[in-house]
Protein backbone atom coordinates (compact mmCIF):
# COMPACT_ATOMS: atom_id res chain seq x y z
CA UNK A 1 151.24 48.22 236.57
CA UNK A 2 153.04 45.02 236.46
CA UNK A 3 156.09 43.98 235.08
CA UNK A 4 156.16 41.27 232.50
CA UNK A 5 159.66 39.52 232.18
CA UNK A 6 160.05 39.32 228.64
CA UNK A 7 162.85 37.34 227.25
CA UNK A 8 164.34 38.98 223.89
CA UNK A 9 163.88 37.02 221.33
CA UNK A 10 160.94 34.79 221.96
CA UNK A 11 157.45 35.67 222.00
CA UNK A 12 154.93 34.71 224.71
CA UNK A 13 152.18 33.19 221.93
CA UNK A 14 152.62 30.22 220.39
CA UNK A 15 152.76 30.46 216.57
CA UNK A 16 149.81 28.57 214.20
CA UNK A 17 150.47 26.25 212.23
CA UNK A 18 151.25 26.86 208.43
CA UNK A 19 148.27 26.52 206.18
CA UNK A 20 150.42 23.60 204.17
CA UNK A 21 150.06 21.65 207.11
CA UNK A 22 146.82 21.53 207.75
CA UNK A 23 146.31 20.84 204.12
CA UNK A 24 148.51 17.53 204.21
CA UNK A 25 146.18 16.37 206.99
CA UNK A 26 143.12 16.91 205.35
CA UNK A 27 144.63 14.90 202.39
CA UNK A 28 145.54 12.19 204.56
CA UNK A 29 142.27 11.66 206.17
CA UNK A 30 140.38 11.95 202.45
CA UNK A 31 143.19 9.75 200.77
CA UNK A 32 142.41 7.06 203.48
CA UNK A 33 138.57 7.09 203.50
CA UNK A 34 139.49 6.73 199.81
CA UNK A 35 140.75 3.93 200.23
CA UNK A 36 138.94 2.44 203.05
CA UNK A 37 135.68 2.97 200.66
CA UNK A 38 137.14 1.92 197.35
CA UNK A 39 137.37 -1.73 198.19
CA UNK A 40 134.65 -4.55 199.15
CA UNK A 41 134.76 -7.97 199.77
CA UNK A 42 132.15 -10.50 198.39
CA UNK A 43 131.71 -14.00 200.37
CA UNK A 44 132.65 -17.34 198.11
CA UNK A 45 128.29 -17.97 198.32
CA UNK A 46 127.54 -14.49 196.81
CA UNK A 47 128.09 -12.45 193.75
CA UNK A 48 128.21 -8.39 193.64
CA UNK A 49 126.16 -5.90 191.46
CA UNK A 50 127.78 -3.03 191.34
CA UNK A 51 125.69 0.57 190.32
CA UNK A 52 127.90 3.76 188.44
CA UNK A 53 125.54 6.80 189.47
CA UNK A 54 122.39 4.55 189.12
CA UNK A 55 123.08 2.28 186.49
CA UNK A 56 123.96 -1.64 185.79
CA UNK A 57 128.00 -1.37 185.66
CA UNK A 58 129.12 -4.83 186.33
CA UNK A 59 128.77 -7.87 188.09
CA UNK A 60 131.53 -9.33 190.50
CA UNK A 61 132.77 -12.74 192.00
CA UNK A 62 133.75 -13.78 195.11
CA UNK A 63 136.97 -11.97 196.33
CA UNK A 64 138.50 -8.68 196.56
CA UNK A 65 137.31 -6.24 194.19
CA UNK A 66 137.80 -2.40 193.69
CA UNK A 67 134.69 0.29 192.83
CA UNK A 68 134.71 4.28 192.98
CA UNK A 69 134.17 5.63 196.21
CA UNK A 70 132.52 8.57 197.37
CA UNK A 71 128.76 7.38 196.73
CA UNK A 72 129.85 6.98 192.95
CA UNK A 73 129.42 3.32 192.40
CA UNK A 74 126.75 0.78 194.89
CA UNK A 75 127.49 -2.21 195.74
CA UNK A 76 124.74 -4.75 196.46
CA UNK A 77 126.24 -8.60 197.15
CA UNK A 78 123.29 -11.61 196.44
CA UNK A 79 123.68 -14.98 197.58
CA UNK A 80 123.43 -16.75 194.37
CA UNK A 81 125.88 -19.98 195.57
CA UNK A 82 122.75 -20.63 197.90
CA UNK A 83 119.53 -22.79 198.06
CA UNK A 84 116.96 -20.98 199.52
CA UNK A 85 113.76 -22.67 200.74
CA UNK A 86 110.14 -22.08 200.62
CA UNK A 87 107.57 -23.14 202.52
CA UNK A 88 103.99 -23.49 201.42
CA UNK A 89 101.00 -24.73 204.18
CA UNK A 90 103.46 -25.27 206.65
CA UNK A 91 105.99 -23.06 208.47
CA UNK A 92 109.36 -24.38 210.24
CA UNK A 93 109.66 -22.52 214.04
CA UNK A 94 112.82 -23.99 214.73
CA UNK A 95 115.13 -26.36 212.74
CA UNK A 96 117.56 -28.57 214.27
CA UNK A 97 117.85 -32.34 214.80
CA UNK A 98 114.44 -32.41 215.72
CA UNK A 99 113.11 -29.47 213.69
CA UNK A 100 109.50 -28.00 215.43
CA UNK A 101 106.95 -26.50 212.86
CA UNK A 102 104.59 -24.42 213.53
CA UNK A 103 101.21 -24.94 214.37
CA UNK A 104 99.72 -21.68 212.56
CA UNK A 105 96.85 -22.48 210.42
CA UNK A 106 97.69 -21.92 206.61
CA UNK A 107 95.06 -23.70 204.75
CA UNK A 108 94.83 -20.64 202.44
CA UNK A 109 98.09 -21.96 201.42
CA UNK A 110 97.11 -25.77 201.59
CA UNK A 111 93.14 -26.79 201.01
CA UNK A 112 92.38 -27.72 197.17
CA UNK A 113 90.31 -28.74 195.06
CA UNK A 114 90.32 -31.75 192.80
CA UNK A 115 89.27 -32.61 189.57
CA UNK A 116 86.84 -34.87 190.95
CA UNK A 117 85.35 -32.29 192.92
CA UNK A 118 87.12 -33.02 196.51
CA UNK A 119 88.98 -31.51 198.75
CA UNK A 120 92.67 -32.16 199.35
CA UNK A 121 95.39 -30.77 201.98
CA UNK A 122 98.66 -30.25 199.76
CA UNK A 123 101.68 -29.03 201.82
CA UNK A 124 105.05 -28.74 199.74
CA UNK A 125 108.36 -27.04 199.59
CA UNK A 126 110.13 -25.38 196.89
CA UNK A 127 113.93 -24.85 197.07
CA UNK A 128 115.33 -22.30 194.33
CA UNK A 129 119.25 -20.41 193.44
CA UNK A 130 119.39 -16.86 192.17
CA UNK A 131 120.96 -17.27 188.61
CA UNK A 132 120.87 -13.75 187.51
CA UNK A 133 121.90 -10.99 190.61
CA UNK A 134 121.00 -8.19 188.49
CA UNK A 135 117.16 -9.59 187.26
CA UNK A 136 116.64 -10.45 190.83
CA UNK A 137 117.38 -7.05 192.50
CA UNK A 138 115.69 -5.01 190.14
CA UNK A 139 113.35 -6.63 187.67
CA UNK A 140 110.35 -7.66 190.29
CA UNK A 141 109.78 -5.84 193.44
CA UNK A 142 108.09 -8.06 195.55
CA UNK A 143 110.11 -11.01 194.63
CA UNK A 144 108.67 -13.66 197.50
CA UNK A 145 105.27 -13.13 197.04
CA UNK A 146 106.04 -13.35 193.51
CA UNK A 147 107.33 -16.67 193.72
CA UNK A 148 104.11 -17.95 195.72
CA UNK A 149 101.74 -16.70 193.79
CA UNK A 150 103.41 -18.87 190.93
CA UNK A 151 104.18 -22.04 193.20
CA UNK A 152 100.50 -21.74 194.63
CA UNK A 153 98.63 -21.26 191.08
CA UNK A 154 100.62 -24.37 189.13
CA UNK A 155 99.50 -26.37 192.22
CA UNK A 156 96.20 -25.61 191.84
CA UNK A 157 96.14 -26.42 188.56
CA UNK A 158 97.97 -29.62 188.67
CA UNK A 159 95.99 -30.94 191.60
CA UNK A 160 92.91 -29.54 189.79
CA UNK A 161 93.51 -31.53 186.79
CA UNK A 162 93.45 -34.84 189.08
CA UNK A 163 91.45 -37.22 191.07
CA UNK A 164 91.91 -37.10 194.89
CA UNK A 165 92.88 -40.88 194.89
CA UNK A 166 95.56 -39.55 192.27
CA UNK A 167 96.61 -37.05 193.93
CA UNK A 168 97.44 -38.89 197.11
CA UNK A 169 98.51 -41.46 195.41
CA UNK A 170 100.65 -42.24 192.62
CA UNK A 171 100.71 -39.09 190.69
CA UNK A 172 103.13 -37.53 193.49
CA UNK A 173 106.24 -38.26 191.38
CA UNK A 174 104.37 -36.57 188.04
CA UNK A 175 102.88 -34.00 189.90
CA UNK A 176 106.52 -32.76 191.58
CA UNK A 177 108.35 -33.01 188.19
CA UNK A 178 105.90 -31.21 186.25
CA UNK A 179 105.05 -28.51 188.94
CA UNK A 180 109.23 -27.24 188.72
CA UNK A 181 109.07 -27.39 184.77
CA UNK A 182 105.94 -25.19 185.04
CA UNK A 183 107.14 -22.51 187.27
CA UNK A 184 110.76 -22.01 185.67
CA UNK A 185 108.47 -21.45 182.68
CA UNK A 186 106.02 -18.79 184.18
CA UNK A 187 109.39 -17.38 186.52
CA UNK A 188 111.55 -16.85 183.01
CA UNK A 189 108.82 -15.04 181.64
CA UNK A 190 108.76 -12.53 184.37
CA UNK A 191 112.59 -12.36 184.32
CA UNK A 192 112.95 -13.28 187.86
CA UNK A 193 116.48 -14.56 187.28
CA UNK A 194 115.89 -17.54 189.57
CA UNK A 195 115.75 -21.57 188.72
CA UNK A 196 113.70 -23.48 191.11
CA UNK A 197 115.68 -26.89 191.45
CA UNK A 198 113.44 -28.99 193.94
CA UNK A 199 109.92 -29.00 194.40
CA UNK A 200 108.84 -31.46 197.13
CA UNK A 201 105.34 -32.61 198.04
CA UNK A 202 105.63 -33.10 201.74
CA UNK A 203 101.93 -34.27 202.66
CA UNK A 204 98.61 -35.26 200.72
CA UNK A 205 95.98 -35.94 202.55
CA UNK A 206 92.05 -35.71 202.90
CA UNK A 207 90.93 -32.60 205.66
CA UNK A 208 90.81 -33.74 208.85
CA UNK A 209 87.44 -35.91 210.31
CA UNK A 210 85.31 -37.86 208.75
CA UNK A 211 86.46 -37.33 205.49
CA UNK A 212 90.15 -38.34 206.34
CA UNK A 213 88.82 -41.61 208.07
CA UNK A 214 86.78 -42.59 205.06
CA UNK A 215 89.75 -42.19 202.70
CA UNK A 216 92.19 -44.56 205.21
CA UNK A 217 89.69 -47.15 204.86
CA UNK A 218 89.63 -46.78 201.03
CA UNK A 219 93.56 -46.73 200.95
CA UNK A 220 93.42 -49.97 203.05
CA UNK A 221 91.51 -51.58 200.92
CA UNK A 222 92.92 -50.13 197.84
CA UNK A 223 96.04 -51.55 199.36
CA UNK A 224 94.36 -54.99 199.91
CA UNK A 225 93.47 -54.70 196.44
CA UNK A 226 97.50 -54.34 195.38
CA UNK A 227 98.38 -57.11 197.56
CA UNK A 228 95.65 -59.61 196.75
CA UNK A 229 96.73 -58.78 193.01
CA UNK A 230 100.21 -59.47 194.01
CA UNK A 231 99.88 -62.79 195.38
CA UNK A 232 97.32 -63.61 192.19
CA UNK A 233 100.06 -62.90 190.25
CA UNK A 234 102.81 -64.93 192.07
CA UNK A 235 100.11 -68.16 191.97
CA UNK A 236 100.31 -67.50 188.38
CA UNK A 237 103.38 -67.25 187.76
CA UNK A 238 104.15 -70.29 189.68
CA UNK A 239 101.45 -72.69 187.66
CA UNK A 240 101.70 -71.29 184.07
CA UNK A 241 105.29 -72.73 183.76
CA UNK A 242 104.05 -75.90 185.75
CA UNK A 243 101.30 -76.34 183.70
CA UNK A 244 102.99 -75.32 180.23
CA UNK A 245 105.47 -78.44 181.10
CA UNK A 246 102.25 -80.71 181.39
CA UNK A 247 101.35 -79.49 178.16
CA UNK A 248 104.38 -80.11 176.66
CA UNK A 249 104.64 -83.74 177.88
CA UNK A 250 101.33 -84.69 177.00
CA UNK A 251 101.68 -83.43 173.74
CA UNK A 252 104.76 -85.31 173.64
CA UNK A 253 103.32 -88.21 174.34
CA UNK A 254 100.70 -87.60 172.07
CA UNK A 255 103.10 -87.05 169.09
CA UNK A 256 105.07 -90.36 169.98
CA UNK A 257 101.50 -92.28 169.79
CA UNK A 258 100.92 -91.11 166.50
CA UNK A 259 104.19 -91.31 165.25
CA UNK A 260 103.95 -95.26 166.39
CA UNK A 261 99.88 -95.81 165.18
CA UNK A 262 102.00 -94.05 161.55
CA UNK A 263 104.46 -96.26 161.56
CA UNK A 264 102.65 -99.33 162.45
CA UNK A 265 99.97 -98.24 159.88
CA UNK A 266 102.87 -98.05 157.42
CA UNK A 267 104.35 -101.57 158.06
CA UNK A 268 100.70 -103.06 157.62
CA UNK A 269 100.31 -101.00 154.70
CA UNK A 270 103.56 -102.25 153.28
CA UNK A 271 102.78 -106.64 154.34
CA UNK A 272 99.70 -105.99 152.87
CA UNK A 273 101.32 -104.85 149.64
CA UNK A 274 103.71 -107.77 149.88
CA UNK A 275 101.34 -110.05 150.06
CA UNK A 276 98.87 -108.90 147.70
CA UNK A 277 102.35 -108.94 145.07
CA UNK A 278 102.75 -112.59 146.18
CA UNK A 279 98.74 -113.11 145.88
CA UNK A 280 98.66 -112.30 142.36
CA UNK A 281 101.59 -113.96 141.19
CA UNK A 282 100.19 -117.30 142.66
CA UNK A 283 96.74 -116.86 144.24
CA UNK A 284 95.82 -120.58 145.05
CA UNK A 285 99.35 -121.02 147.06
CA UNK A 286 99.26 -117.89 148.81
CA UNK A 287 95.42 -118.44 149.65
CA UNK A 288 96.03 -121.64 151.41
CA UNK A 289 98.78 -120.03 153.44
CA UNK A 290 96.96 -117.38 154.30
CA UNK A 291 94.58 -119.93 155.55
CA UNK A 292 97.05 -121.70 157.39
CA UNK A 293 98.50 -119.13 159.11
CA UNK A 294 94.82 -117.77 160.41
CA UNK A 295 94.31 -120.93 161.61
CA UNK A 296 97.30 -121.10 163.07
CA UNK A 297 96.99 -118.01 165.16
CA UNK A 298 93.33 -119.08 166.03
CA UNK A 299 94.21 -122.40 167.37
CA UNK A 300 96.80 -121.27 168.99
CA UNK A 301 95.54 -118.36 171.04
CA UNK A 302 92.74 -120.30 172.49
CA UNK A 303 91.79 -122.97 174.74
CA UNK A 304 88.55 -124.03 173.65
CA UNK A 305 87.96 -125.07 169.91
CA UNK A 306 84.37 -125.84 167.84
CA UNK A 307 84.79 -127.16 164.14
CA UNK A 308 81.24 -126.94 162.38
CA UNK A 309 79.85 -128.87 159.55
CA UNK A 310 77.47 -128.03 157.53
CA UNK A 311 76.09 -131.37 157.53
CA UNK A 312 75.85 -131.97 160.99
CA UNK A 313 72.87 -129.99 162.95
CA UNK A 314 74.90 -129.07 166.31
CA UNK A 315 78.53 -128.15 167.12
CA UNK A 316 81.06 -130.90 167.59
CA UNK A 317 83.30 -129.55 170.45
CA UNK A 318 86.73 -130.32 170.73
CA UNK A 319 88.32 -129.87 173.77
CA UNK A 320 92.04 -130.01 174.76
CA UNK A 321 93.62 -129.84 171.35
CA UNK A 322 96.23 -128.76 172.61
CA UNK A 323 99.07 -131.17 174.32
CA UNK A 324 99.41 -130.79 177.92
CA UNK A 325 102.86 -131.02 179.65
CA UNK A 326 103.87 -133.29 182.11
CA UNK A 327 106.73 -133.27 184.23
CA UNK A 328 106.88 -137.57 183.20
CA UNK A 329 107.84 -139.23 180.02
CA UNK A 330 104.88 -139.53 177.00
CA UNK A 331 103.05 -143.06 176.99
């Protein structure tokens, strides 16, 4: 048997560590998980709900905040600083400068019908921001098709209520605005805890063929219409006030004639009077020069003069009454 060279003293095994030790280390390692799980951060675009054992405890901001680890409290972080899009008849394959949609067929999404009985394509987007985290995580399961369902119904009825020539027309504006109002309505009720801020018609248009060829022509001319009723108007405009100043200066002219047949009635009207004053105050005098004058006037404005007697049987013609001028001296 072997010898073992033993030194006094010190024994060949090495000791285990103390129980106290290993103890510290397990703290350690739970103290830092502790705090390695007991703090989250939330992005400035989202907000956090945060669960205690299953239920609502509080809703967070953007920063550094501080929840029970261990599985206790459940942190779920929404995006509710962000618009999110939807698309409805259409789908985008790649955005970019020059975005690419695709070319899948979605006219489950985009044929309707109109109130006059035709048949519309009606692509559109809807863009929307989460206002409530804690409504939108747990209120609605199926959240998206949620939201199309509603988007695709108030279409229908909006487009349903119109004519086609409406519809691709100039009830766009209306039919946008009153779409959004209608589906925050129907999306409150259901306690969605969105707001849908933009909805945006993107086409309108007859199906493809025949159909879409017949409309273009009836745009054209609907078009032709608008323009031939613009330039009506701009005729018009240009003659009214053209011919309102004719109207103005005939009438005008038509008030200074009167005014001047008035006033020359007037000063006939007043002679007269003066003369019928004189006539009565001495009718023999004022007779004869009422004669005189008439004859005065008569002989004067002619050139050719007949005196007739009642005894004679013809005229007596006199000629040349009056004196002629010469540029010699009077024999």
């Amino acid at each position: 048997m072997s010898e073992q060279n033993v030194t006094p003293g010190r024994s060949p095994f090495k000791k285990p560590p103390k129980p106290s030790s290993i103890l510290g280390i397990i703290a350690l390692v739970i103290v830092g998980m502790f705090l390695l799980t007991s703090f989250y951060i939330v992005d400035e675009t989202e907000q956090a709900v945060v669960l205690r054992l299953g239920r609502l405890q509080k809703i967070t901001e953007p920063g550094l905040n501080w929840k029970i680890p261990l599985g206790i409290d459940r942190v779920y972080k929404v995006p509710t600083k962000v618009v999110q899009t939807m698309q409805f008849g259409f789908r985008t394959a790649q955005p970019g400068i020059t975005t690419i949609y695709s070319r899948d067929d979605y006219e489950d999404e985009s044929l309707m019908l109109t109130g006059d009985l035709n048949i519309v394509t009606v692509t559109w987007i809807i863009q929307y921001r989460i206002t409530d985290p804690a409504l939108w995580l747990f209120k609605v399961q199926e959240k998206d098709k949620t939201i199309r369902d509603i988007s695709q119904s108030v279409m229908n009825e909006l487009v349903g209520d119109r004519a086609i020539l409406d519809v691709i027309g100039d009830e766009r504006t209306s039919i946008e605005i009153k779409s959004q109002e209608m589906m925050n309505t129907i999306l409150d009720e259901y306690d969605l805890g969105i707001n849908i801020v933009t909805v945006k018609l993107q086409n309108t248009l007859p199906p493809e063929g025949p159909v879409q060829d017949a409309f273009e022509d009836v745009n054209k001319a609907i078009q032709d219409m608008e323009r031939l009723i613009s330039e009506g108007k701009q005729a018009y405009n240009a003659e009214i006030p053209k011919a309102s100043g004719q109207a103005d200066q005939i009438i005008q002219q038509a008030k200074g004639y009167a005014s001047g047949r008035v006033n020359r009635a007037n000063g006939n009207v007043a002679r007269f009077n003066s003369v019928l004053e004189e006539y009565r105050k001495n009718p023999s005098v004022t007779r004869n020069r009422i004669y005189y004058e008439m004859m005065e006037e008569v002989l004067t404005s002619g050139s050719k003069v007949e005196l007739i007697d009642k005894n004679l049987d013809n005229f007596l013609p006199l000629k040349n009454l009056q004196p002629t001028q010469t540029g010699g001296t009077n024999e």
